[in-house]
Protein backbone atom coordinates (compact mmCIF):
# COMPACT_ATOMS: atom_id res chain seq x y z
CA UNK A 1 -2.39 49.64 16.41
CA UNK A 2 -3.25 47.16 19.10
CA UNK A 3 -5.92 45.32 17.54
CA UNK A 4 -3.95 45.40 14.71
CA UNK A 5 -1.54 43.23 16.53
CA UNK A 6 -4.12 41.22 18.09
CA UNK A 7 -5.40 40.09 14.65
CA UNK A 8 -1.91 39.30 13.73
CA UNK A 9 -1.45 37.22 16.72
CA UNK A 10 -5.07 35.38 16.37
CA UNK A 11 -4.23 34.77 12.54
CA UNK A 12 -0.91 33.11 13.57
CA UNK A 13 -2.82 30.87 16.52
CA UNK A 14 -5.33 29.69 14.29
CA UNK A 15 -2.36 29.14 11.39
CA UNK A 16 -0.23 27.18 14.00
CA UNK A 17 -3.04 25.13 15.00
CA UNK A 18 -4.39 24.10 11.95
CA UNK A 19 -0.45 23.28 11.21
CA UNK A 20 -0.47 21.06 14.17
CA UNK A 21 -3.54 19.22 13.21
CA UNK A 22 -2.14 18.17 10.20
CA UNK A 23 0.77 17.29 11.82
CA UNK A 24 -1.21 15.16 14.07
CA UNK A 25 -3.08 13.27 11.39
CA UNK A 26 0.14 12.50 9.42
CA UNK A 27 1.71 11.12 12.49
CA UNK A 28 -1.36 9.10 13.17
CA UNK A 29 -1.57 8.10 9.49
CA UNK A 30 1.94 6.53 9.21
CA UNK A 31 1.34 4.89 12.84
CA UNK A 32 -1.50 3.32 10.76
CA UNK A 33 0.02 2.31 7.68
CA UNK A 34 3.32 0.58 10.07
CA UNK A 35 0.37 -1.43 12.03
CA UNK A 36 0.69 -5.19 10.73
CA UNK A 37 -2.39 -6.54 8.48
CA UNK A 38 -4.39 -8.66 10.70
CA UNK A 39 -4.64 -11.19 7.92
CA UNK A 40 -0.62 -11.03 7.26
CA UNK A 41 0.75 -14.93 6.77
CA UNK A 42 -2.69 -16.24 6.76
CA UNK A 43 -4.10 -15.99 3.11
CA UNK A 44 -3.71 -19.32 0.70
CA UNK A 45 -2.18 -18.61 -2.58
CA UNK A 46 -3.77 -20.83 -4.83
CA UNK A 47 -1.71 -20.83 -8.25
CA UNK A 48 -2.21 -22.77 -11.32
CA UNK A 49 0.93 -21.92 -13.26
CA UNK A 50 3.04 -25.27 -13.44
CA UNK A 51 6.04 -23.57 -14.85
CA UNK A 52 6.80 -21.15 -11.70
CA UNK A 53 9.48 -23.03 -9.30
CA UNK A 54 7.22 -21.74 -6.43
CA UNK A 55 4.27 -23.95 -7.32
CA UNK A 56 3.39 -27.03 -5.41
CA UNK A 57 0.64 -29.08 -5.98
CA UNK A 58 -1.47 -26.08 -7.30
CA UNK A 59 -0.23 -23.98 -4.40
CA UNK A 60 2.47 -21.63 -3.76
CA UNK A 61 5.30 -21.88 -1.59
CA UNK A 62 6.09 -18.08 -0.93
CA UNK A 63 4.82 -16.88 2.07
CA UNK A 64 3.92 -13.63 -0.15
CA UNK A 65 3.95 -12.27 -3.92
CA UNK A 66 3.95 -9.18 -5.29
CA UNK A 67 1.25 -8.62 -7.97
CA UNK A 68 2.22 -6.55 -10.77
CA UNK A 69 0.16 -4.31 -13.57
CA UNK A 70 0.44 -6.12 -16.64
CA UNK A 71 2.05 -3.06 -19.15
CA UNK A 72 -0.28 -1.21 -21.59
CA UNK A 73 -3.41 -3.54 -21.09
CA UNK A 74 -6.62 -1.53 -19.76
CA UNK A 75 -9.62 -4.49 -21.00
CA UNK A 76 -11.01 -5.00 -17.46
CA UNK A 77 -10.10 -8.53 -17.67
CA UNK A 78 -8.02 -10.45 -14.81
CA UNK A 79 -5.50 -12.22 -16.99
CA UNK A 80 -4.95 -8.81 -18.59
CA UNK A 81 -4.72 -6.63 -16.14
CA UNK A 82 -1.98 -8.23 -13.80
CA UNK A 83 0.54 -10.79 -12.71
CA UNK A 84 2.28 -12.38 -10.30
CA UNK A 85 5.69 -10.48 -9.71
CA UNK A 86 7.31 -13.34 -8.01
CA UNK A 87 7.12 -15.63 -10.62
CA UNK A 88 10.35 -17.38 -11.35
CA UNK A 89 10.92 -20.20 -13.70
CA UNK A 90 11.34 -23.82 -13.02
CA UNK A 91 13.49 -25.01 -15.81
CA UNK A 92 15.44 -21.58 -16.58
């Protein structure tokens, strides 16, 4: 009966440890993920689409966009595969 209990007391040890290992890399994951991009506010958006009220000059005044899958197009091709989210139109 005691080793028994001794087994069930090693089996929960090695269960709560492996429980706070995970824990541990979550909480170090998320630390991760809220650490700022080192190249945050320093990329040029170049952008060629005169119509968007964002573009100056052939750049764009955002500080950031949001690129979005274009819908039900899978031809490996830039112009098919996504867009800019932000864009808004100059004359609407």
């Amino acid at each position: 009966m005691i080793i028994y209990s001794l087994n069930i007391i090693f089996i929960i040890n090695v269960y709560y440890a492996q429980m706070e290992y995970k824990l541990k890399a979550s909480i170090k994951k998320r630390e991760e993920m809220k650490m700022p991009n080192p190249k945050s506010g320093k990329q040029t958006i170049k952008c060629h689409v005169l119509s968007c009220k964002h573009n100056s000059d052939c750049g764009c005044d955002l500080g950031s966009i949001s690129v979005e899958p274009c819908s039900s197009c899978h031809s490996g091709k830039a112009e098919d595969e996504s867009l800019c989210g932000s864009y808004e139109c100059r004359n609407c």
